[in-house]
Structures are given as C-alpha cells and as structure tokens.
Protein backbone atom coordinates (compact mmCIF):
# COMPACT_ATOMS: atom_id res chain seq x y z
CA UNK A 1 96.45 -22.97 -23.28
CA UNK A 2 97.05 -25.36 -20.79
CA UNK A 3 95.76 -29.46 -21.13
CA UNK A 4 92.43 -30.15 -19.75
CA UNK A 5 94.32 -33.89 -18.97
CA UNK A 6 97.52 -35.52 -20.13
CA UNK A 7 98.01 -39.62 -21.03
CA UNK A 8 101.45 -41.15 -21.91
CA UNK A 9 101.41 -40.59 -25.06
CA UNK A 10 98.80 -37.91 -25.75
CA UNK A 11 97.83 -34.09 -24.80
CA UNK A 12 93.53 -32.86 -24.38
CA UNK A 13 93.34 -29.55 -24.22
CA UNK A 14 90.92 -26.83 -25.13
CA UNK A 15 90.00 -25.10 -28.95
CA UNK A 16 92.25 -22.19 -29.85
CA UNK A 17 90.80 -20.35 -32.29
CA UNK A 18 93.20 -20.91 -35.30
CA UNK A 19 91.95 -24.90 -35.00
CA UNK A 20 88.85 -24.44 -36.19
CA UNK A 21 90.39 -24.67 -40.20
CA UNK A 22 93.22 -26.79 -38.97
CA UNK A 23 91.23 -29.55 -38.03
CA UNK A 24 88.65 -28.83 -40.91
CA UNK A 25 91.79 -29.11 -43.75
CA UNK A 26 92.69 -32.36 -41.41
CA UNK A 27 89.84 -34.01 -40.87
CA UNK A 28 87.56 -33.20 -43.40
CA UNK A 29 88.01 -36.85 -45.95
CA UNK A 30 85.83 -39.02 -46.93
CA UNK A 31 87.26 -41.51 -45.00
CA UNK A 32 87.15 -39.60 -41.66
CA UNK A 33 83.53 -38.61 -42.45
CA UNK A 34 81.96 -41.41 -43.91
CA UNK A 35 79.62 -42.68 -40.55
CA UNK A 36 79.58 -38.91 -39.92
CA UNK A 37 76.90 -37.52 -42.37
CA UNK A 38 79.79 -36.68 -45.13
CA UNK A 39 82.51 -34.47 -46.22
CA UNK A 40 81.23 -30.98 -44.77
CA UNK A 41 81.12 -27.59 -46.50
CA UNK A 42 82.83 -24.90 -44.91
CA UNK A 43 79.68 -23.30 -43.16
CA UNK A 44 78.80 -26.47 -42.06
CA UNK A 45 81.70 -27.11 -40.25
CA UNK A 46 81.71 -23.52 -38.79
CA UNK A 47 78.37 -24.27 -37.23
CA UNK A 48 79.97 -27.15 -35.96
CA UNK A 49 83.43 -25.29 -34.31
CA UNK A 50 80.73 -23.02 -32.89
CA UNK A 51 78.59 -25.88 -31.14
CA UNK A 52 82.07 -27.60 -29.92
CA UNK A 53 83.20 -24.27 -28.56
CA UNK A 54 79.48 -23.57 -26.85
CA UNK A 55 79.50 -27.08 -24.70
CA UNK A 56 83.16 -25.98 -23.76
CA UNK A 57 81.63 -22.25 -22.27
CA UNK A 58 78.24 -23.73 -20.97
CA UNK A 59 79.54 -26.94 -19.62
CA UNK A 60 83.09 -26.91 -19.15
CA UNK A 61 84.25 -29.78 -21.49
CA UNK A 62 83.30 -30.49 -24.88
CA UNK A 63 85.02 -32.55 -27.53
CA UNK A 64 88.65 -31.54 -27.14
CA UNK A 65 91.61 -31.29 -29.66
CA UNK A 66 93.72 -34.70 -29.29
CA UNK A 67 97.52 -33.55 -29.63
CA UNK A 68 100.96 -36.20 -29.51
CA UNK A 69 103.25 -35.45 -27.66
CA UNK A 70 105.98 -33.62 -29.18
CA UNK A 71 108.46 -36.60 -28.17
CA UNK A 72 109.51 -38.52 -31.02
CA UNK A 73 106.70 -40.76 -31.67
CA UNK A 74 104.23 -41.62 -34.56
CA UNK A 75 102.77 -38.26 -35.49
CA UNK A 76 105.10 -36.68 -32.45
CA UNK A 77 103.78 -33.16 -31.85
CA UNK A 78 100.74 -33.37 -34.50
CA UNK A 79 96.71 -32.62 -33.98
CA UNK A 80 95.42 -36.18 -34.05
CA UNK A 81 91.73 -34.89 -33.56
CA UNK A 82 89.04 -34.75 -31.38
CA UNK A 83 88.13 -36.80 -28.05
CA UNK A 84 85.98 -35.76 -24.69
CA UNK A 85 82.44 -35.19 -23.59
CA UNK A 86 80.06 -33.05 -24.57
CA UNK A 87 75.96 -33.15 -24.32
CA UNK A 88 73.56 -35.30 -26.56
CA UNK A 89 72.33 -32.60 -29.06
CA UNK A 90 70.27 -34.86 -31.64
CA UNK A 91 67.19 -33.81 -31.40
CA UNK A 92 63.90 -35.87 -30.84
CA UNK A 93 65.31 -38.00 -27.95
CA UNK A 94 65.01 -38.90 -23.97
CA UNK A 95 69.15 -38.60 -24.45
CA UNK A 96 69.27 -34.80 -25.00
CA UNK A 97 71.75 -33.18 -22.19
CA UNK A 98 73.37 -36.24 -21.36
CA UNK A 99 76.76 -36.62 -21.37
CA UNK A 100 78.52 -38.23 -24.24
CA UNK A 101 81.77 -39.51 -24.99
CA UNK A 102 82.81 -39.06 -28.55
CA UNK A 103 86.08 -39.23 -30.74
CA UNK A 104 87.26 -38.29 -34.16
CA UNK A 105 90.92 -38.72 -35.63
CA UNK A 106 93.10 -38.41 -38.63
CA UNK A 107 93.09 -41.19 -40.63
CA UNK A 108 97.21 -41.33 -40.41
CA UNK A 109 96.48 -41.96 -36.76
CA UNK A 110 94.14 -44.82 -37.09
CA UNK A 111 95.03 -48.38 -35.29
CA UNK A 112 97.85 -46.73 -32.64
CA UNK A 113 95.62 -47.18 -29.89
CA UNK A 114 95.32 -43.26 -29.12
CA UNK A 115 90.84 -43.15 -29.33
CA UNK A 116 91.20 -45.88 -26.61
CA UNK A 117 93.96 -43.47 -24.88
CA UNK A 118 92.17 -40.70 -25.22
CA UNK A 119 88.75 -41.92 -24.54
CA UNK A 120 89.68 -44.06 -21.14
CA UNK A 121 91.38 -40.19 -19.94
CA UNK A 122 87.93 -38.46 -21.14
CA UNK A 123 85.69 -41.05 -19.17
CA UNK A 124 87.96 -40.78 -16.02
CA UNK A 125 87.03 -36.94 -16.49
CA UNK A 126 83.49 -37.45 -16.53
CA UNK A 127 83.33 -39.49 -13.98
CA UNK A 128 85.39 -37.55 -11.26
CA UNK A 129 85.85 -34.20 -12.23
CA UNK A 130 82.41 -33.88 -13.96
CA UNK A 131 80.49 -36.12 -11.89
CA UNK A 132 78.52 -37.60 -14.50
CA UNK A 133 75.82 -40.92 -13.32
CA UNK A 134 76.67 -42.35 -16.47
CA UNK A 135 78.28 -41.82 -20.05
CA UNK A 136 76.63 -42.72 -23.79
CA UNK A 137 78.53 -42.96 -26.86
CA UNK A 138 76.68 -42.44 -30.28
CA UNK A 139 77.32 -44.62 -33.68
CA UNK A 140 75.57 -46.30 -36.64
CA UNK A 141 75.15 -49.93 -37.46
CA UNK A 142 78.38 -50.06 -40.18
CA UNK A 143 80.97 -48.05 -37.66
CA UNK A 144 82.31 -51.36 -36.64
CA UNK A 145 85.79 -49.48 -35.21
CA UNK A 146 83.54 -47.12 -33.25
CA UNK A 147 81.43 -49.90 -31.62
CA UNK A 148 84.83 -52.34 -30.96
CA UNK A 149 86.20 -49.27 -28.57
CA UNK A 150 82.81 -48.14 -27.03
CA UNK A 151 82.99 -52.80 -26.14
CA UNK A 152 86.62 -51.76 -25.06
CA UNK A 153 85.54 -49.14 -22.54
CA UNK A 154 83.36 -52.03 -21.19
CA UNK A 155 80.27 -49.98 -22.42
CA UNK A 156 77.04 -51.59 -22.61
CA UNK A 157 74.89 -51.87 -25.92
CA UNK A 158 71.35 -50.11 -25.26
CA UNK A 159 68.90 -51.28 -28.33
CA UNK A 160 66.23 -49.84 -26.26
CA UNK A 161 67.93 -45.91 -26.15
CA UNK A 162 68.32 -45.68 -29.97
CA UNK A 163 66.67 -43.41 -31.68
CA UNK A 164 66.11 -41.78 -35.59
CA UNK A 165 68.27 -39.26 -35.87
CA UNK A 166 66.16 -36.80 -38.42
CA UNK A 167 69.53 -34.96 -39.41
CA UNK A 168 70.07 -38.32 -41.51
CA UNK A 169 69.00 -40.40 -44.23
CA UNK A 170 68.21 -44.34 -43.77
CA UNK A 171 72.06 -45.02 -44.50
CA UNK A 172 72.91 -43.54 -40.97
CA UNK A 173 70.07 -44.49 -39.02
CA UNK A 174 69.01 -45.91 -36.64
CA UNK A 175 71.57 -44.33 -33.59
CA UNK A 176 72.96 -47.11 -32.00
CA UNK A 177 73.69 -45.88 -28.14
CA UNK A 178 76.13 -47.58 -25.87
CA UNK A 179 76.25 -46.73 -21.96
CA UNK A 180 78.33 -46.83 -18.63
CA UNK A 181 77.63 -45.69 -15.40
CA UNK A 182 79.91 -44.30 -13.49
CA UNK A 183 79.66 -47.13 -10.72
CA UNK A 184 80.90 -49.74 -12.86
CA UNK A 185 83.59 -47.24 -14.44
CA UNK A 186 85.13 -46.27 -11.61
CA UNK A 187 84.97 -50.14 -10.16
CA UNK A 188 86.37 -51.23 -13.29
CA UNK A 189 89.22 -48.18 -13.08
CA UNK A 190 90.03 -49.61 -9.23
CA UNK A 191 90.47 -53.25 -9.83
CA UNK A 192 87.54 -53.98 -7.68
C-alpha cells in the first residue's frame, strides 16, 4: 500500500487489514491507554479498527499507521502507531464532523520526537490536500505530553469548546480542545 505522506524519518500510510491485532498486541498497555479510557477488550478495539477504517472510506484520511523507516534507526522498520485526521465522533458536541488531529504510539517510541514528526506532516495534509478551515486536537486535564505537542503545533487552548464526554467517568472529563486554523498554519509553515 503506498504512504499517504513520507517525513525524514517516518512512513503514514493506510490500515492493511492484518494491523488491526498488530497494533492491538502493540498498543494495548496500560501505559499507552491510560488518558485513553483503559486497556481495551478485544471487541472493543474491533469496534474501534472498524471506526478508523470507516473515516478512511468516507473521508479519505483517518488516523493512519505511523511506520520508521526501515533505515537503521531507533525502532528502524517498526509500527510506531497511529497519527492523522479523522472527524470529531464524541457525541453531545458543536465539534462533531470536524476535523481532528490525533496520535497514539508505542511506549518504546516515546520522547524521539516522531508525534511532533508525524503530527506537523498530518496538519500540512489537512490543510492543503484536505482543505480543512481549521484543526482540533482532543485530551484530558492529566495528558500533560499530549497538551505540550498540541502548544508545539502552535495550537490554541479553547476552554470555551470543551465538552463532557459521556463515554467517560469524572477521571477523564472534562475534554480539553485545542485549535488551529489553517491561516495561521500555513503562515506559520511559510515563515511569514
């Protein structure tokens, strides 16, 4: 399957089938899941392939698999993840359909800079290719790592978008939503 984008150090492509338990024996840890509801049953995580692989057929991108290259370096050749954009799905808000930016990786590939990689490629994405007006990114109060890189991508905190997410207890709620538009994006991406 050919890469939906290419970085230096990192492929984006689509789902093949044989990553849906791949990624699931992967990234399935309490570590990896703690801001995330929790380790996941098998049918939960099915349900969860088949929504990733839905916003891929009804939108054209989705949260793709996050590959390194196979050239030598940390975790050379390995499935790091998940990065991209898919649609707000939590239900109960004014967000629902709008394009968001999300990322999940491996622990082993934690602090070597590839979410920031991976997300700057996905945002150039929705900004040109998918013509988004702007981009949100998701996350709860204690996800300080999450909330450093959405402050990376020059995102801006929006108190007033949050929202109870009813799929979660008081531990992972309220939402906190960041935003970009794709003005200041693609000004930021030209040096202007």
């Amino acid at each position: 399957m050919d890469p939906v984008t290419t970085t230096d150090r990192l492929i984006l492509r689509e789902w093949r089938p044989d990553d849906e338990a791949r990624f699931y024996a992967i990234m399935n840890t309490p570590a990896v899941m703690r801001w995330l509801g929790g380790v996941q049953t098998p049918a939960k995580w099915h349900a969860a392939f088949e929504r990733i692989a839905g916003f891929q057929r009804d939108f054209g991108h989705t949260f793709w698999i996050v590959e390194r290259k196979p050239d030598g370096g940390h975790l050379s050749g390995e499935l790091l993840g998940f990065c991209g954009l898919k649609r707000v799905n939590a239900g109960g808000t004014d967000l629902t359909g709008q394009h968001e930016i999300g990322w999940r990786l491996r622990e082993a590939a934690w602090g070597h800079g590839y979410a920031t990689e991976a997300a700057i490629a996905s945002l150039d994405l929705a900004f040109t290719r998918y013509e988004a007006p702007h981009a949100v990114a998701l996350t709860v109060a204690g996800n300080d790592a999450s909330r450093r890189l959405m402050e990376k991508l020059r995102m801006t905190r929006r108190a007033d978008l949050d929202f109870t997410d009813p799929r979660y207890g008081p531990e992972l709620n309220p939402t906190i939503v960041y935003r970009i538009e794709s003005k200041e994006w693609l000004s930021s991406r030209s040096g202007h």
